[in-house]
Structure formats: C-alpha cells, structure tokens
PDB file of N, CA and C in Angstrom:
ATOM      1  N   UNK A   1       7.091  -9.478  -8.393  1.00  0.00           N
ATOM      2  CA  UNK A   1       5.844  -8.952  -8.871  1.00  0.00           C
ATOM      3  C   UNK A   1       6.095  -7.821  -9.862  1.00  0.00           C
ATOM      4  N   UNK A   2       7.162  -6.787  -9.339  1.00  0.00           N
ATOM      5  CA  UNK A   2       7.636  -5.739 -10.085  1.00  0.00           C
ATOM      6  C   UNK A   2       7.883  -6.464 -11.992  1.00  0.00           C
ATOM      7  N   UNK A   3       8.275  -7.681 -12.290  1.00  0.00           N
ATOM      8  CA  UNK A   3       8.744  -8.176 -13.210  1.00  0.00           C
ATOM      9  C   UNK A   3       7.602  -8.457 -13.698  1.00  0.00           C
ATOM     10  N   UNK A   4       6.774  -9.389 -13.099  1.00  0.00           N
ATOM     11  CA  UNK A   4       5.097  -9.859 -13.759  1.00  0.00           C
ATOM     12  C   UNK A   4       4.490  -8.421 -14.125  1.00  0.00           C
ATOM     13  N   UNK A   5       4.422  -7.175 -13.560  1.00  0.00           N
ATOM     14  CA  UNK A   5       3.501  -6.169 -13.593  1.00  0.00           C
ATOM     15  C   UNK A   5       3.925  -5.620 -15.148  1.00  0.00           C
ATOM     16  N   UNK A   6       5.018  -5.444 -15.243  1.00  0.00           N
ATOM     17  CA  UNK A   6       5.976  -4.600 -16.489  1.00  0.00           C
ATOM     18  C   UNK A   6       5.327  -5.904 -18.063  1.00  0.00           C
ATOM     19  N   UNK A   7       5.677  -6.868 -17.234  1.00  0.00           N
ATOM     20  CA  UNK A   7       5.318  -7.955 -18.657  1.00  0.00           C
ATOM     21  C   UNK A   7       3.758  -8.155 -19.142  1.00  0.00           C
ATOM     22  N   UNK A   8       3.282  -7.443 -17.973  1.00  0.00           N
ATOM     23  CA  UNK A   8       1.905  -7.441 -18.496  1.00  0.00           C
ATOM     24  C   UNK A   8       1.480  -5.721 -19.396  1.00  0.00           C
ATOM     25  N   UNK A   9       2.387  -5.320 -19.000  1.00  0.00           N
ATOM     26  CA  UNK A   9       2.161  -3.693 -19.722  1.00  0.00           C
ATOM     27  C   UNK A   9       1.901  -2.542 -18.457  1.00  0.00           C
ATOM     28  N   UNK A  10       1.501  -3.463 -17.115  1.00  0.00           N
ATOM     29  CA  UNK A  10       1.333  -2.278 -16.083  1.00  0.00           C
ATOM     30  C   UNK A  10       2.173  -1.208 -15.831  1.00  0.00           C
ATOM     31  N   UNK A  11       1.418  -0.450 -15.514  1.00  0.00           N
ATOM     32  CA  UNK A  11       2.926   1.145 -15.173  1.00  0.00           C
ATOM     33  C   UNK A  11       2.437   1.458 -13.770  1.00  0.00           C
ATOM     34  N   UNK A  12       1.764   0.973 -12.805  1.00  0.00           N
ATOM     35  CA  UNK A  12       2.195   1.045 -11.360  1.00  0.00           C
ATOM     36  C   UNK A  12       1.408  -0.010 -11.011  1.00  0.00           C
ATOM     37  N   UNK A  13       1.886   0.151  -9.620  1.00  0.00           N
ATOM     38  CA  UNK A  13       1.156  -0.875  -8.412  1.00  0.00           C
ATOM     39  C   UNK A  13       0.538  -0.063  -7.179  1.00  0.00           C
ATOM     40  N   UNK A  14      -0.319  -0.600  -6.421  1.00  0.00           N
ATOM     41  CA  UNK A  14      -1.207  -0.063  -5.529  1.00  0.00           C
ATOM     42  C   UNK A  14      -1.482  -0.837  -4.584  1.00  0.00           C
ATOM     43  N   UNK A  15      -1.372  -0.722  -3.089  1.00  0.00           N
ATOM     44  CA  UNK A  15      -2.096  -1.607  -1.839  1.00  0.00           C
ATOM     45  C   UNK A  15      -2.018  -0.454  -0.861  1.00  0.00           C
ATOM     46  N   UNK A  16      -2.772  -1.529   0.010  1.00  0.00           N
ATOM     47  CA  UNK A  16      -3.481  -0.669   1.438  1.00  0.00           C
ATOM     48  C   UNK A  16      -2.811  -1.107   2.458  1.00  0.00           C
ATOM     49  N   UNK A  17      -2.067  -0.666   3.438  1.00  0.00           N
ATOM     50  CA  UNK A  17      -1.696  -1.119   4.679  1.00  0.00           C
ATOM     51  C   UNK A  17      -2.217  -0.124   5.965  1.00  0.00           C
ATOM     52  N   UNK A  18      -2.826  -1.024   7.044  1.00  0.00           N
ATOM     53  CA  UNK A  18      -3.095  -0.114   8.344  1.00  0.00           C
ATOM     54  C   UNK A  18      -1.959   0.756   8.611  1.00  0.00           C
ATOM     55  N   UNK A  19      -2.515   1.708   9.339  1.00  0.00           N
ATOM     56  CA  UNK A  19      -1.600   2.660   9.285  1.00  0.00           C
ATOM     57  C   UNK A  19      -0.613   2.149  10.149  1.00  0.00           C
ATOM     58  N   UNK A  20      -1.069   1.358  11.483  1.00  0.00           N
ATOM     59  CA  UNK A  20      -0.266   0.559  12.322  1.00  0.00           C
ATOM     60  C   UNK A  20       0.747  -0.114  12.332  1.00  0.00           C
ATOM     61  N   UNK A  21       0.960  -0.599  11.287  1.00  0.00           N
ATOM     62  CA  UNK A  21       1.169  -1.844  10.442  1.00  0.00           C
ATOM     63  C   UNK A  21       2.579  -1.733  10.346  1.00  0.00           C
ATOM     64  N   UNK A  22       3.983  -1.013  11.022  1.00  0.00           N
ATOM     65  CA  UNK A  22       4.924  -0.400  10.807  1.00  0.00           C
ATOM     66  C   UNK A  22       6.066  -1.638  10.124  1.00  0.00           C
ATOM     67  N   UNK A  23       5.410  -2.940  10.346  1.00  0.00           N
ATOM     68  CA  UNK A  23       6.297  -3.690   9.711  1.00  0.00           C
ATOM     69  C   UNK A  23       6.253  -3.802   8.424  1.00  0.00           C
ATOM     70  N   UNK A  24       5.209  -4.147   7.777  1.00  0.00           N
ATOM     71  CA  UNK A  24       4.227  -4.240   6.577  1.00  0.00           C
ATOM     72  C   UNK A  24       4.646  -2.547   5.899  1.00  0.00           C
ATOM     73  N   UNK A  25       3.831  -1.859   6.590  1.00  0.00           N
ATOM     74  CA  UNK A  25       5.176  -0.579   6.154  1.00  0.00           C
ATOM     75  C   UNK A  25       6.178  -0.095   5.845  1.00  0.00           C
ATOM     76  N   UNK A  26       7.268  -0.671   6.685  1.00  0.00           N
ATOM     77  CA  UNK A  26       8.701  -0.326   6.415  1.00  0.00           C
ATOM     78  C   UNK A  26       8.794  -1.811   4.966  1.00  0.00           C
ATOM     79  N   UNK A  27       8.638  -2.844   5.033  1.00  0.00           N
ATOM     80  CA  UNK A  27       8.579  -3.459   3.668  1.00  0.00           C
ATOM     81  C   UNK A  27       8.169  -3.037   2.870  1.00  0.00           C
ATOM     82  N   UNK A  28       7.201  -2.135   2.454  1.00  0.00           N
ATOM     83  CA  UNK A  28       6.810  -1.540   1.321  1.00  0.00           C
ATOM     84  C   UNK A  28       7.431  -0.415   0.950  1.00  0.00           C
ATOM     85  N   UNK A  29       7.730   0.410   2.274  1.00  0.00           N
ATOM     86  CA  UNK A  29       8.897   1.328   1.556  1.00  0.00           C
ATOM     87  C   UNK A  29       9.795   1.083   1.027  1.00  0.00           C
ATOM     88  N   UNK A  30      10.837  -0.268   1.513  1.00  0.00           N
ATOM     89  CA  UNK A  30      11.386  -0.913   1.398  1.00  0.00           C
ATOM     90  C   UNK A  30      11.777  -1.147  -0.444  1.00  0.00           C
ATOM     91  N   UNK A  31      10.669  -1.416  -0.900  1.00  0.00           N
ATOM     92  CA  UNK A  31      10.339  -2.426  -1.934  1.00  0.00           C
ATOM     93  C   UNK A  31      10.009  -1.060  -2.930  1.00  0.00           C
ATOM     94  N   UNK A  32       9.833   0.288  -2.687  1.00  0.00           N
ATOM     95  CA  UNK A  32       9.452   1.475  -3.319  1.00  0.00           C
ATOM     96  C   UNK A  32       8.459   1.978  -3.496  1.00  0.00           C
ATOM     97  N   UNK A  33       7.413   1.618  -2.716  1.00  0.00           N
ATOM     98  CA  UNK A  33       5.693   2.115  -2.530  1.00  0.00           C
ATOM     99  C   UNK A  33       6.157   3.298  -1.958  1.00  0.00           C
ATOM    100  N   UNK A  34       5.096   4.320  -1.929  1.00  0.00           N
ATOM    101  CA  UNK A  34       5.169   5.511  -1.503  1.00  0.00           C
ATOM    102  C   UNK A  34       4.054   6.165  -0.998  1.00  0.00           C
ATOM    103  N   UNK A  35       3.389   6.137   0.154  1.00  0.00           N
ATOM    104  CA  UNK A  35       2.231   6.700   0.916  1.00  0.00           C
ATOM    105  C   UNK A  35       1.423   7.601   0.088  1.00  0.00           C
ATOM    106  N   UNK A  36       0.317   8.016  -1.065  1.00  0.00           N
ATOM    107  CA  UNK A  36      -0.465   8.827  -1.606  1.00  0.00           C
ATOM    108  C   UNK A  36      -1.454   9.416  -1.032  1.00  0.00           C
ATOM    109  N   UNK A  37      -2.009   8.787   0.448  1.00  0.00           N
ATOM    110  CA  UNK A  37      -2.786   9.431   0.649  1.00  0.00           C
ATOM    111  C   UNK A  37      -4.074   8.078   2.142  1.00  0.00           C
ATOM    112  N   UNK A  38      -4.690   8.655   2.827  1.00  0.00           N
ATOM    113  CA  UNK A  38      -4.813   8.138   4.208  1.00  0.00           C
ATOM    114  C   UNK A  38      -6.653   7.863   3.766  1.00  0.00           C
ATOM    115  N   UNK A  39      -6.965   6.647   3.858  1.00  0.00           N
ATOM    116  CA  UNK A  39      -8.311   6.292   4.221  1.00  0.00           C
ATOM    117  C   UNK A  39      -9.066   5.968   5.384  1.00  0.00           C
ATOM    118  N   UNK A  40      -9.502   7.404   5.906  1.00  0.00           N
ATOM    119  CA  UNK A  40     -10.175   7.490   7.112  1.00  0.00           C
ATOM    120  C   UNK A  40     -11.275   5.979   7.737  1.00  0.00           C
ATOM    121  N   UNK A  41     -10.827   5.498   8.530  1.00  0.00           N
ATOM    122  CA  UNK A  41     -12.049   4.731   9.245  1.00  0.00           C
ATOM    123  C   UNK A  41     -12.153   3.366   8.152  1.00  0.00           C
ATOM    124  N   UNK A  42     -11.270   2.898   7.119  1.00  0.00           N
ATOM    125  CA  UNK A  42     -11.433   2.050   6.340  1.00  0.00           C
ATOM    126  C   UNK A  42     -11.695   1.054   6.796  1.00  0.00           C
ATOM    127  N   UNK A  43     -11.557   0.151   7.810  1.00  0.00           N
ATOM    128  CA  UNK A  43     -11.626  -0.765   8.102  1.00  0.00           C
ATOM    129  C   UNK A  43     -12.384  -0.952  10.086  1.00  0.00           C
ATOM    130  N   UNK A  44     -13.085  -1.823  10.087  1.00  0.00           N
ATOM    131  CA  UNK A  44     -13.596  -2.131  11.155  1.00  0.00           C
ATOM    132  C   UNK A  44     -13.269  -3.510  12.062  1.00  0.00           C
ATOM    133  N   UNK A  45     -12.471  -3.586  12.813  1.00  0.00           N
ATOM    134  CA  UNK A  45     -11.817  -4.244  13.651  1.00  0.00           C
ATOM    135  C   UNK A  45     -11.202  -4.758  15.113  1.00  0.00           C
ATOM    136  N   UNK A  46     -12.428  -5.404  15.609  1.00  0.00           N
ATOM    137  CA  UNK A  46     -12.496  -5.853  17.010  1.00  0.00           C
ATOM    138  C   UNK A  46     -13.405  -4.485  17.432  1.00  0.00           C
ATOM    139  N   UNK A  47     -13.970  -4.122  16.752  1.00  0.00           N
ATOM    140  CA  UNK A  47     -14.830  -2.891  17.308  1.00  0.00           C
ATOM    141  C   UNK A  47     -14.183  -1.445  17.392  1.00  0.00           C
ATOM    142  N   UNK A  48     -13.023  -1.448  16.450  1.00  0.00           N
ATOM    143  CA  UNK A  48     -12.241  -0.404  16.189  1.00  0.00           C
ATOM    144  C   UNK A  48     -12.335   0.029  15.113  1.00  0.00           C
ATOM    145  N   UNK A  49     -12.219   1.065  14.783  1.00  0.00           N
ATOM    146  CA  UNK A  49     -12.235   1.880  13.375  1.00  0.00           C
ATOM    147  C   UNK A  49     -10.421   2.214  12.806  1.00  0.00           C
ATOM    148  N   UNK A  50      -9.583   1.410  11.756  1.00  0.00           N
ATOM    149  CA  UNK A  50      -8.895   2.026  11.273  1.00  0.00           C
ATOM    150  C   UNK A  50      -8.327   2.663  10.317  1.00  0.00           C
ATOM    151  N   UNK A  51      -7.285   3.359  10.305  1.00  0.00           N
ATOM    152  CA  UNK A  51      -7.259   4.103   9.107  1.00  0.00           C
ATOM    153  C   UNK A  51      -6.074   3.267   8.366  1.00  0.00           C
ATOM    154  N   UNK A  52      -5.982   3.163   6.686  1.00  0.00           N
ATOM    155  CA  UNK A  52      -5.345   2.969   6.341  1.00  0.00           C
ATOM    156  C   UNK A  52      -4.895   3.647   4.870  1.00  0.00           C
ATOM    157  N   UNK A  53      -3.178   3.419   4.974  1.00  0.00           N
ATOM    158  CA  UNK A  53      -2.274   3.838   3.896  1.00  0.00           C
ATOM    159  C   UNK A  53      -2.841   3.757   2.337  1.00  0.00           C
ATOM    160  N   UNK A  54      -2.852   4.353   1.603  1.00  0.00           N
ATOM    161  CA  UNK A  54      -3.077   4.128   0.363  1.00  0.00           C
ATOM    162  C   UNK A  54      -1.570   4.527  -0.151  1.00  0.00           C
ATOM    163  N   UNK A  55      -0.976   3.137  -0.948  1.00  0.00           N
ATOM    164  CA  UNK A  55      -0.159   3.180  -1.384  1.00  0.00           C
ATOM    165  C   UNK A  55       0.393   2.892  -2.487  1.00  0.00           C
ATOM    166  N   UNK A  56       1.541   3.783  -3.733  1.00  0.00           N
ATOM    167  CA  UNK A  56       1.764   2.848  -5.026  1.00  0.00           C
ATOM    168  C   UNK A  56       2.803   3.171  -5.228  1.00  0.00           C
ATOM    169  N   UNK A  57       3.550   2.528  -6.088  1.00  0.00           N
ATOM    170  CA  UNK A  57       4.658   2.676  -6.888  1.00  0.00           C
ATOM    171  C   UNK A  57       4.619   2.115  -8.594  1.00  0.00           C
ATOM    172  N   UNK A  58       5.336   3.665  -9.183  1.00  0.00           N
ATOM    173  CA  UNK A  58       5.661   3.320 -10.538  1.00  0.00           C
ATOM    174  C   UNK A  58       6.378   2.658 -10.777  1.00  0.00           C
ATOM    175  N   UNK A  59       5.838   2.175 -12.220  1.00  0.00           N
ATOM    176  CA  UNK A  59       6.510   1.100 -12.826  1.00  0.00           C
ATOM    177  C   UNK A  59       7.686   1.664 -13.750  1.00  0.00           C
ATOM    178  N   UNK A  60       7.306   2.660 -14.371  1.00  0.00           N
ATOM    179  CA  UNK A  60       7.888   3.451 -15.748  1.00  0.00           C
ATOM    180  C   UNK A  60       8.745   3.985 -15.353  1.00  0.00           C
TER     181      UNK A  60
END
C-alpha cells in the first residue's frame, strides 16, 4: 500500500484500530503507524462503548 500511496502523490496514511485490538495493533506498529491520538466512545458494540486508536504514518 506504502508503494500505491507514494505513486499516487500521498504523503501519509491514516486508520482506526480498537484500542483492544493488540493484534491489529502490534501490526500496525509493525508496518510504522504511530498512535496520534484516542477517540473516546467511537464505536458501539454488543452494547459497549469503545474507544479507538487514531492512527498514521508518513509517507515523506
């Protein structure tokens, strides 16, 4: 994706992972995303409220 993003002219990337999510997590660190910042209550699930990662990595 890192290769498609650059050829299109993009200079970062951005996704959301539950905060839970420690697998999905450690892959994105993984891969060079970097946690920016926490979205309270984003999501509603099985009657749960969670929070999730806001995350990106530069391209440049």
């Amino acid at each position: 994706m890192d290769t498609w993003a650059r050829q299109q002219g993009l200079s970062r990337l951005e996704l959301t992972v539950v905060v839970d999510n420690e697998a999905g997590l450690a892959l994105y660190k993984k891969a060079g995303f970097v946690i920016e910042g926490v979205k309270k209550h984003s999501l509603l699930i099985n009657g749960d409220f969670l929070d999730e990662y806001y995350m990106g990595k530069l391209l440049g």
